[in-house]
C-alpha atoms as a PDB file:
ATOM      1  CA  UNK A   1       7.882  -3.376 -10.588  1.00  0.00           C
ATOM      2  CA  UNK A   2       8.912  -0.586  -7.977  1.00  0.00           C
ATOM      3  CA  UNK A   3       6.444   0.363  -5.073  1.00  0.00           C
ATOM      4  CA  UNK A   4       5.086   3.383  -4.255  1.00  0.00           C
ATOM      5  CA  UNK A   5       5.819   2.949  -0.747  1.00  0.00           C
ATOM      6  CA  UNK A   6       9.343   2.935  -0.584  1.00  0.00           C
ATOM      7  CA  UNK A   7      10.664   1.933   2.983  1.00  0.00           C
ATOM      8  CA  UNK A   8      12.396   3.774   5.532  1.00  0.00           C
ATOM      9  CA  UNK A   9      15.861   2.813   6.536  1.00  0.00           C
ATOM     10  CA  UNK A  10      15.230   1.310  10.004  1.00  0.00           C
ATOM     11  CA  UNK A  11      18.933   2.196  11.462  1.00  0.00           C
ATOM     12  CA  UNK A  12      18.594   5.411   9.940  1.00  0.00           C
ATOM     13  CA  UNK A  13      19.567   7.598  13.701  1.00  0.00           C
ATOM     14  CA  UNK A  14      17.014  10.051  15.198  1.00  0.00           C
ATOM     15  CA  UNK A  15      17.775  13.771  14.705  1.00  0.00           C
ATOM     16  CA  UNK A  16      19.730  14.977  18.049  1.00  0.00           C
ATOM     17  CA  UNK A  17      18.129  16.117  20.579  1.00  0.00           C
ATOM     18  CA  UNK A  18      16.940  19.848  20.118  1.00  0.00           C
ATOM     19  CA  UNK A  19      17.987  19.735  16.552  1.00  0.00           C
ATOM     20  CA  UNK A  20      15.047  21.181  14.663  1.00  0.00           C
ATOM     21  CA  UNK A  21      12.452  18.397  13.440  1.00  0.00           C
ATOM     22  CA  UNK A  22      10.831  18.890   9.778  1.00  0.00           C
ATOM     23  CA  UNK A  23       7.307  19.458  10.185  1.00  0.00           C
ATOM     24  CA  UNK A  24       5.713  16.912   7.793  1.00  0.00           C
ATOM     25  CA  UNK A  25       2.165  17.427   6.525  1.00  0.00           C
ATOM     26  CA  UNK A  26      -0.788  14.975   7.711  1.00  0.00           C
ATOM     27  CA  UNK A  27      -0.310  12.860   4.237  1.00  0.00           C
ATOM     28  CA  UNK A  28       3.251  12.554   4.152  1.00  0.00           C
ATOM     29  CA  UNK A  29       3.499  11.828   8.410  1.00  0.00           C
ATOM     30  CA  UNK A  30       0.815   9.237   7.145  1.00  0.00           C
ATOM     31  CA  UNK A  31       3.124   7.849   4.290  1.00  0.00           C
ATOM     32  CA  UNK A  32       6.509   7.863   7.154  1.00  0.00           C
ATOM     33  CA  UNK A  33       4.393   5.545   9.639  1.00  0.00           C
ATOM     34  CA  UNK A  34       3.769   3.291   6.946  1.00  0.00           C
ATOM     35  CA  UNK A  35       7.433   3.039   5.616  1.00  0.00           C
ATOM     36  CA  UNK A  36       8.608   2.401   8.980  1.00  0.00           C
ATOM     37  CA  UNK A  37       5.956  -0.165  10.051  1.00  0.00           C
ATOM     38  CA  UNK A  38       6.971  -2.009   6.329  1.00  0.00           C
ATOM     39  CA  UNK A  39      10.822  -1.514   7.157  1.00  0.00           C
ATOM     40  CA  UNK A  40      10.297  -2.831  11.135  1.00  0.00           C
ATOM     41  CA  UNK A  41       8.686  -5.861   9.379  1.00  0.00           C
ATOM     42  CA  UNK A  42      11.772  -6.532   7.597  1.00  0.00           C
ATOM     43  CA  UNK A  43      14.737  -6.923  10.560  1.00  0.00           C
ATOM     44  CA  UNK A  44      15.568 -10.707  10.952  1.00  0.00           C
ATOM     45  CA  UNK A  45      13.339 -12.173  13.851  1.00  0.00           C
ATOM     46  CA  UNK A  46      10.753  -9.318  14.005  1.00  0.00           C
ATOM     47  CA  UNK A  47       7.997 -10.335  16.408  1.00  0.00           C
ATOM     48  CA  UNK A  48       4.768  -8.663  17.021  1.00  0.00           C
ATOM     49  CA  UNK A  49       5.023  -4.798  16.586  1.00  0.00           C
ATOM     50  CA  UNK A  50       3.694  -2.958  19.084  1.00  0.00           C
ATOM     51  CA  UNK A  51       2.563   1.038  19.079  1.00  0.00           C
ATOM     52  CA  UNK A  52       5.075   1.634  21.688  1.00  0.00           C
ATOM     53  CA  UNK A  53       7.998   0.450  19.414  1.00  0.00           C
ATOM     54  CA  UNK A  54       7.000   1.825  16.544  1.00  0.00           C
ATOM     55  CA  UNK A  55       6.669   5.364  18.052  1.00  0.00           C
ATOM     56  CA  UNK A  56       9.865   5.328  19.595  1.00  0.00           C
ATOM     57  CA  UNK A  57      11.476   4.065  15.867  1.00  0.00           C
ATOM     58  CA  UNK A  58      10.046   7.460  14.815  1.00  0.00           C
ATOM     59  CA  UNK A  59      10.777   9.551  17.888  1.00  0.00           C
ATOM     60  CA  UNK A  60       6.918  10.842  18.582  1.00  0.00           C
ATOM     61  CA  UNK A  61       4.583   9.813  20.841  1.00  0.00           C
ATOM     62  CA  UNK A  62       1.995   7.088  20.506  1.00  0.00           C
ATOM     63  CA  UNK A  63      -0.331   9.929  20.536  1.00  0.00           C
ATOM     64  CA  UNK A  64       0.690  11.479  17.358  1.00  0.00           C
ATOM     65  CA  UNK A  65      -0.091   8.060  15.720  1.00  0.00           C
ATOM     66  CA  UNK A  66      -3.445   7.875  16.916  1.00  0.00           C
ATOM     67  CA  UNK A  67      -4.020  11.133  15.481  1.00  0.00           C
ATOM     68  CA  UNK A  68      -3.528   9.468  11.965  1.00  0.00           C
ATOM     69  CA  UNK A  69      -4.739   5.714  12.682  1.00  0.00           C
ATOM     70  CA  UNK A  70      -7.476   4.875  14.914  1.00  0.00           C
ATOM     71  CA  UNK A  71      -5.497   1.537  15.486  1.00  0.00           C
ATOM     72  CA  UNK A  72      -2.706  -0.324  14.874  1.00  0.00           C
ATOM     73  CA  UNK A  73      -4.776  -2.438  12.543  1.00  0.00           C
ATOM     74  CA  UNK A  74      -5.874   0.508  10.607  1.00  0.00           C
ATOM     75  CA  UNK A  75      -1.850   0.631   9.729  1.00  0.00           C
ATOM     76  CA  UNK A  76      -2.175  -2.789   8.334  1.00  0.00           C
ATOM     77  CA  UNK A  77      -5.212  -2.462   6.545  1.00  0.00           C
ATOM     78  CA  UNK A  78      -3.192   0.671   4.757  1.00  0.00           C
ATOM     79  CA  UNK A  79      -0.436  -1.849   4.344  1.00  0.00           C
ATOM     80  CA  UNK A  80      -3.090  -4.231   2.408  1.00  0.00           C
ATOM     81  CA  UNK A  81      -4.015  -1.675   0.651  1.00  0.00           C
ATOM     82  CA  UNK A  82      -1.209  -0.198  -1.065  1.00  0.00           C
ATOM     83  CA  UNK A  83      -0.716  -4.372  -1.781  1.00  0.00           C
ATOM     84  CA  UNK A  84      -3.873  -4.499  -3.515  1.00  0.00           C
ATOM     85  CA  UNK A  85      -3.305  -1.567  -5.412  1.00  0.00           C
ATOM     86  CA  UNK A  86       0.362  -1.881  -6.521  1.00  0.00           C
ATOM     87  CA  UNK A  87      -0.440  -5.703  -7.494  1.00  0.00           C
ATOM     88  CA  UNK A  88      -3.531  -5.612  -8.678  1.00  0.00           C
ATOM     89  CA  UNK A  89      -3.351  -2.843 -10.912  1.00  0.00           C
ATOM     90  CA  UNK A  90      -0.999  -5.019 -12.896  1.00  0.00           C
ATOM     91  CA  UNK A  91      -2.659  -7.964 -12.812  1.00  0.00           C
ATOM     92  CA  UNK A  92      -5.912  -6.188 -14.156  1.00  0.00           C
ATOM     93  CA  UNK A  93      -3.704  -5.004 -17.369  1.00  0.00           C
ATOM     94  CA  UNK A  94      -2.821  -8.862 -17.836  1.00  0.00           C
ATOM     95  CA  UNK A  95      -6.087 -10.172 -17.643  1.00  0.00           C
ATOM     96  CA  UNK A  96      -8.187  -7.365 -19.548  1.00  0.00           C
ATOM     97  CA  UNK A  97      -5.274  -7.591 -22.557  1.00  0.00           C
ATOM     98  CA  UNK A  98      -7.159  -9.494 -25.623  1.00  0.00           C
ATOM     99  CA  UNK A  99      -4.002 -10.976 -27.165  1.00  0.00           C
ATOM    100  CA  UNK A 100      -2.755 -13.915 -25.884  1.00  0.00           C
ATOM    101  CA  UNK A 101       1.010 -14.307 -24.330  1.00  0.00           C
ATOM    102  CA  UNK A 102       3.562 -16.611 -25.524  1.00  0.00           C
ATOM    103  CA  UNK A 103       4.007 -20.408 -23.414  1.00  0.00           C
ATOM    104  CA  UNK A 104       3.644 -20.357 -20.190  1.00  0.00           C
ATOM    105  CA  UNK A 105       0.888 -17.198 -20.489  1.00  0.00           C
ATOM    106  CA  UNK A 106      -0.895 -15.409 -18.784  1.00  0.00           C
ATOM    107  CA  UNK A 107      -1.289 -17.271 -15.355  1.00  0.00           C
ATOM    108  CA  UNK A 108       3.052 -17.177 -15.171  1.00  0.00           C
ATOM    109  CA  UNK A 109       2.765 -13.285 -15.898  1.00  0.00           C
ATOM    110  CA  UNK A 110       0.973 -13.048 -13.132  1.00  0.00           C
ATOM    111  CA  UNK A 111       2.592 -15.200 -10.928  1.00  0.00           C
ATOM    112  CA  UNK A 112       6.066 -13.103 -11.870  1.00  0.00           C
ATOM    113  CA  UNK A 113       3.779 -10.170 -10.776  1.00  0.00           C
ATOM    114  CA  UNK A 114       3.192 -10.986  -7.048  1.00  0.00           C
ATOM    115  CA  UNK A 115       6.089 -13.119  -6.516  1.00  0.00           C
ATOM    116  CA  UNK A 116       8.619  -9.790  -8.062  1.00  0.00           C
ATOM    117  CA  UNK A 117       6.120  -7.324  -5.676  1.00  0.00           C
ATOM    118  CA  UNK A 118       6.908  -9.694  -2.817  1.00  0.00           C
ATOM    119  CA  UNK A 119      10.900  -9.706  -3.795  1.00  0.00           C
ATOM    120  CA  UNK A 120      11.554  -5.764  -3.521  1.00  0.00           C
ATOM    121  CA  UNK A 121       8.963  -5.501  -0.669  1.00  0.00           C
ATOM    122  CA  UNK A 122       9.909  -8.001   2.087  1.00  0.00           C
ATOM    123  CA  UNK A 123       8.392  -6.544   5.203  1.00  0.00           C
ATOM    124  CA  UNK A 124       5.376  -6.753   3.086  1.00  0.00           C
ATOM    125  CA  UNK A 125       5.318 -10.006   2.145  1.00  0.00           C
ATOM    126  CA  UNK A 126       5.258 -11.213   5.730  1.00  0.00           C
ATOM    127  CA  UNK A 127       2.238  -9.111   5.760  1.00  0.00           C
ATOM    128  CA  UNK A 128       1.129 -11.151   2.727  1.00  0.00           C
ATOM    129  CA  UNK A 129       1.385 -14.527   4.261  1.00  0.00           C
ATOM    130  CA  UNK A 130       0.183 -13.355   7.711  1.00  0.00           C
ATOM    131  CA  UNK A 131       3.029 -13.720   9.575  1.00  0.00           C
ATOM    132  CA  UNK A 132       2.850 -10.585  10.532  1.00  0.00           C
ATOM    133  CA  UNK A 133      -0.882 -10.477  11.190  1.00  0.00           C
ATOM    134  CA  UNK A 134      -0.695 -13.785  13.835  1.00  0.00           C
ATOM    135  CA  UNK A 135      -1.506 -11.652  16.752  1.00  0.00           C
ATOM    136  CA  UNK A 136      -3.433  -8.808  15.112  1.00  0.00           C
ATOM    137  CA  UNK A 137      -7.373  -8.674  14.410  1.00  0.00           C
ATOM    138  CA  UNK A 138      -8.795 -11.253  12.781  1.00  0.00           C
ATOM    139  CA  UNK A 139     -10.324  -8.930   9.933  1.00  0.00           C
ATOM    140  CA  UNK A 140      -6.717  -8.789   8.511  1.00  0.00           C
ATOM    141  CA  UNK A 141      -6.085 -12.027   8.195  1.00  0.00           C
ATOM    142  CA  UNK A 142      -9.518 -12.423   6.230  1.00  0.00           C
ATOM    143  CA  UNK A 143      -8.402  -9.704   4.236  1.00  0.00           C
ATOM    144  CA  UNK A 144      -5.338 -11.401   3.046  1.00  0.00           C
ATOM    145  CA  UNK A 145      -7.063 -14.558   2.285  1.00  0.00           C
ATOM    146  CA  UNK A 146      -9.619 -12.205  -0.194  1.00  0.00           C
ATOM    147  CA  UNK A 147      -6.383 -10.868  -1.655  1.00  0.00           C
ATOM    148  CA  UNK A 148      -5.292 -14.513  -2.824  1.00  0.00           C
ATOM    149  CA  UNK A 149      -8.639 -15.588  -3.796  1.00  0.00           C
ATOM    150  CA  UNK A 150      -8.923 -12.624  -5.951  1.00  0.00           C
ATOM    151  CA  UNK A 151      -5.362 -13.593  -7.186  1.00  0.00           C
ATOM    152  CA  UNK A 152      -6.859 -17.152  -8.372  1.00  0.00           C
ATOM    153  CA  UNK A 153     -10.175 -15.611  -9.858  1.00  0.00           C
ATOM    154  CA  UNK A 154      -7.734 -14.019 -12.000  1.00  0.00           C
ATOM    155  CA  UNK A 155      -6.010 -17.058 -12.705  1.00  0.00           C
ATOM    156  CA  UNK A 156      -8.937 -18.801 -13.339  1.00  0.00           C
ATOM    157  CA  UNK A 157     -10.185 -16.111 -15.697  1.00  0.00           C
ATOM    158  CA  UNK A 158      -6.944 -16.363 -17.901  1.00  0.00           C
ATOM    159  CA  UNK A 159      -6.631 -20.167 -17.657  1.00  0.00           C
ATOM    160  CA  UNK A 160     -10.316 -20.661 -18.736  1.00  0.00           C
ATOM    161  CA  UNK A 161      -9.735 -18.359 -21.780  1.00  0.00           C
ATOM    162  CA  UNK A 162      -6.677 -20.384 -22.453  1.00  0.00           C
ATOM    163  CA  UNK A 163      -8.249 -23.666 -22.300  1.00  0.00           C
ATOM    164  CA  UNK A 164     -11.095 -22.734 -24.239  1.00  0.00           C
ATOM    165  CA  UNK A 165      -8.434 -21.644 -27.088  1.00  0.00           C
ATOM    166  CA  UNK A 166      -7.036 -25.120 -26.982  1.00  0.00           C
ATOM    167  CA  UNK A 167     -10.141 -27.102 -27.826  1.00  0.00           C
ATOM    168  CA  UNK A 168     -10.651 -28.250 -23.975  1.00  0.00           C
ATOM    169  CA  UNK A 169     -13.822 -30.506 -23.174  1.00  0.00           C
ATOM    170  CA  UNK A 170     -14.039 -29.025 -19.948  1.00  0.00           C
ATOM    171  CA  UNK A 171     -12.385 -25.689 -19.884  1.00  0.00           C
ATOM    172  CA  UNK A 172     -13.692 -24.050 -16.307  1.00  0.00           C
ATOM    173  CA  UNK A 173     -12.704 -27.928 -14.542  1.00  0.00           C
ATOM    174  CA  UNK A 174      -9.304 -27.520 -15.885  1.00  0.00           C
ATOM    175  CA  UNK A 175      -8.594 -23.989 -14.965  1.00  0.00           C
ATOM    176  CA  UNK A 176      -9.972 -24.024 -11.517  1.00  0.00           C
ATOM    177  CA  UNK A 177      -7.590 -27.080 -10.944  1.00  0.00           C
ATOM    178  CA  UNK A 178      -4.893 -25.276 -12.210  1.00  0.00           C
ATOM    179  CA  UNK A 179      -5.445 -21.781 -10.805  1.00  0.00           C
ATOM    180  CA  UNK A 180      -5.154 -24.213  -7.791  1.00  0.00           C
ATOM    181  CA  UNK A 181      -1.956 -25.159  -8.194  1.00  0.00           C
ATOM    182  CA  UNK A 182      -0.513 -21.497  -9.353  1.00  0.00           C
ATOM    183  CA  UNK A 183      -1.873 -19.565  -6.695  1.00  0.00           C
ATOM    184  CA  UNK A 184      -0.430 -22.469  -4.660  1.00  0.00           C
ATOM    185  CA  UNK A 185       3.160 -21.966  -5.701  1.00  0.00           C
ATOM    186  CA  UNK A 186       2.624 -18.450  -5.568  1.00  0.00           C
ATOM    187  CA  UNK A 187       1.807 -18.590  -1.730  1.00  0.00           C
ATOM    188  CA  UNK A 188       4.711 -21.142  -1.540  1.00  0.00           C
ATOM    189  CA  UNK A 189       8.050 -19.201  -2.828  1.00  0.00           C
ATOM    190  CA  UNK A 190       6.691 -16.152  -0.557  1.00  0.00           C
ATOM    191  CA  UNK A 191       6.340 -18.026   2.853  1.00  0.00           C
ATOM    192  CA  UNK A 192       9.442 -19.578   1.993  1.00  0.00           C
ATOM    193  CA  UNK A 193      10.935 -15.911   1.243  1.00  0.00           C
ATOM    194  CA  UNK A 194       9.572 -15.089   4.419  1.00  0.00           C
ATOM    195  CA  UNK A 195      10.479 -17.868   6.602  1.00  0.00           C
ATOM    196  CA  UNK A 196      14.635 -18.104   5.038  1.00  0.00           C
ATOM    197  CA  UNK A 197      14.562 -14.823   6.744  1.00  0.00           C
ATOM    198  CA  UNK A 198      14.569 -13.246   2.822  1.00  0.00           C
ATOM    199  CA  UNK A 199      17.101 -15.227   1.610  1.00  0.00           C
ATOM    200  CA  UNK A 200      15.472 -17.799  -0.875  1.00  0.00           C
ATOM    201  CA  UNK A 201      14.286 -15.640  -3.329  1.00  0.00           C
ATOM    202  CA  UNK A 202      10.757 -16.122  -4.711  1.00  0.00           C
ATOM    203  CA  UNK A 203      11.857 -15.324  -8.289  1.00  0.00           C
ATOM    204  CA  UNK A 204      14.969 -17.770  -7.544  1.00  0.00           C
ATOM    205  CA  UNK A 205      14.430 -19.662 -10.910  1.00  0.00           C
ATOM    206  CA  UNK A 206      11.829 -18.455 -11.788  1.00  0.00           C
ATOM    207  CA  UNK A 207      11.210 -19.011 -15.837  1.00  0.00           C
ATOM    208  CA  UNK A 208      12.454 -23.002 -15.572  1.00  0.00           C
ATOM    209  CA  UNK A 209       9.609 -22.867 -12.746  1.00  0.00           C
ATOM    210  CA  UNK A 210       6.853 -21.410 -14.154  1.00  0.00           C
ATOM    211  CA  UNK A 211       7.305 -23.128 -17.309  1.00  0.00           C
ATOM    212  CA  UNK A 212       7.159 -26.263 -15.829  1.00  0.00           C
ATOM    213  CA  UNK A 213       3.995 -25.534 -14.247  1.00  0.00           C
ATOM    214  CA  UNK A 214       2.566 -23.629 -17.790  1.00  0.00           C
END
């Protein structure tokens, strides 16, 4: 799955000085902050981002990105956002198709979903696991949590469905426990993506992995 937010190359040099500067519209000087706040997220031992750093990264004042963000946690609810989108309009097609998938299903579609999103957009997922929200509002932090309990409502959705297809006693006991355990591994492979310093993989085998879980 490609994003629609492709990210900025953070060594990329700043035009000379007195070299003429593009003049980008609101939406696409919107759209640059954003790439280079996701980029900045991905350099080995990123801290906390301040304002001040990121407006130096893209050579304007802190000023200018007021002028499209009331706050620096506006930029990470825009971050969330594009997340939300980009993963849950996949997830959505999985869930709302009426045919069932071959083993492992449904639930490992969707876990290839967020853990491939999370593989080709690494400042992202420490945004996604909240290392990059530790010092930021709280709001953001509660937003991510929605964002993974919305993942295992899905889960639980397809896993129900599943279970009721397989003759199962107790078909909404068994999928909550395992929507559980999916949106558990899910969370897993992308901290440890984070935390290798995006070396370990989260699809790193993936298929043996899900199947065992399926």
């Amino acid at each position: 799955m490609d994003a629609d937010l492709p990210a900025a190359d953070p060594a990329a040099p700043n035009p000379a000085p007195g070299a003429p500067r593009k003049r980008l519209k609101p939406g696409e000087r919107r759209t640059q902050i954003l790439q280079v706040l996701a980029g900045m997220l991905e350099q080995p031992g990123a801290e906390r981002i301040t304002t001040a750093a990121l407006a130096a990264r893209l050579d304007v004042s802190e000023a200018a990105l007021y002028r499209h963000f009331a706050s620096k946690a506006q930029m990470f609810e825009a971050l969330i956002e594009f997340i939300e989108a980009s993963v849950f309009g996949l997830v959505n097609q999985i869930v709302d198709n009426p045919h069932p998938l071959p083993p492992p299903g449904k639930a490992a579609r969707i876990a290839s979903v967020v853990l491939q999103f999370g593989e080709k957009n690494p400042g992202l997922t420490r945004v996604m696991v909240g290392d990059a929200l530790v010092y930021e509002n709280e709001r953001l932090t509660a937003r991510i949590n929605q964002f993974f309990d919305r993942i295992e409502s899905s889960l639980r959705q397809v896993l129900r469905a599943a279970a009721e297809a397989q003759g199962s006693a107790t078909p909404t006991v068994q999928a909550n426990a395992q929507a559980s355990v999916w949106v558990s591994f899910i969370i897993g492979r992308l901290q440890r993506y984070a935390r290798s310093g995006f070396k370990r993989l989260p699809t790193e085998q993936l298929e043996p992995s899900l199947r065992s879980i399926g």
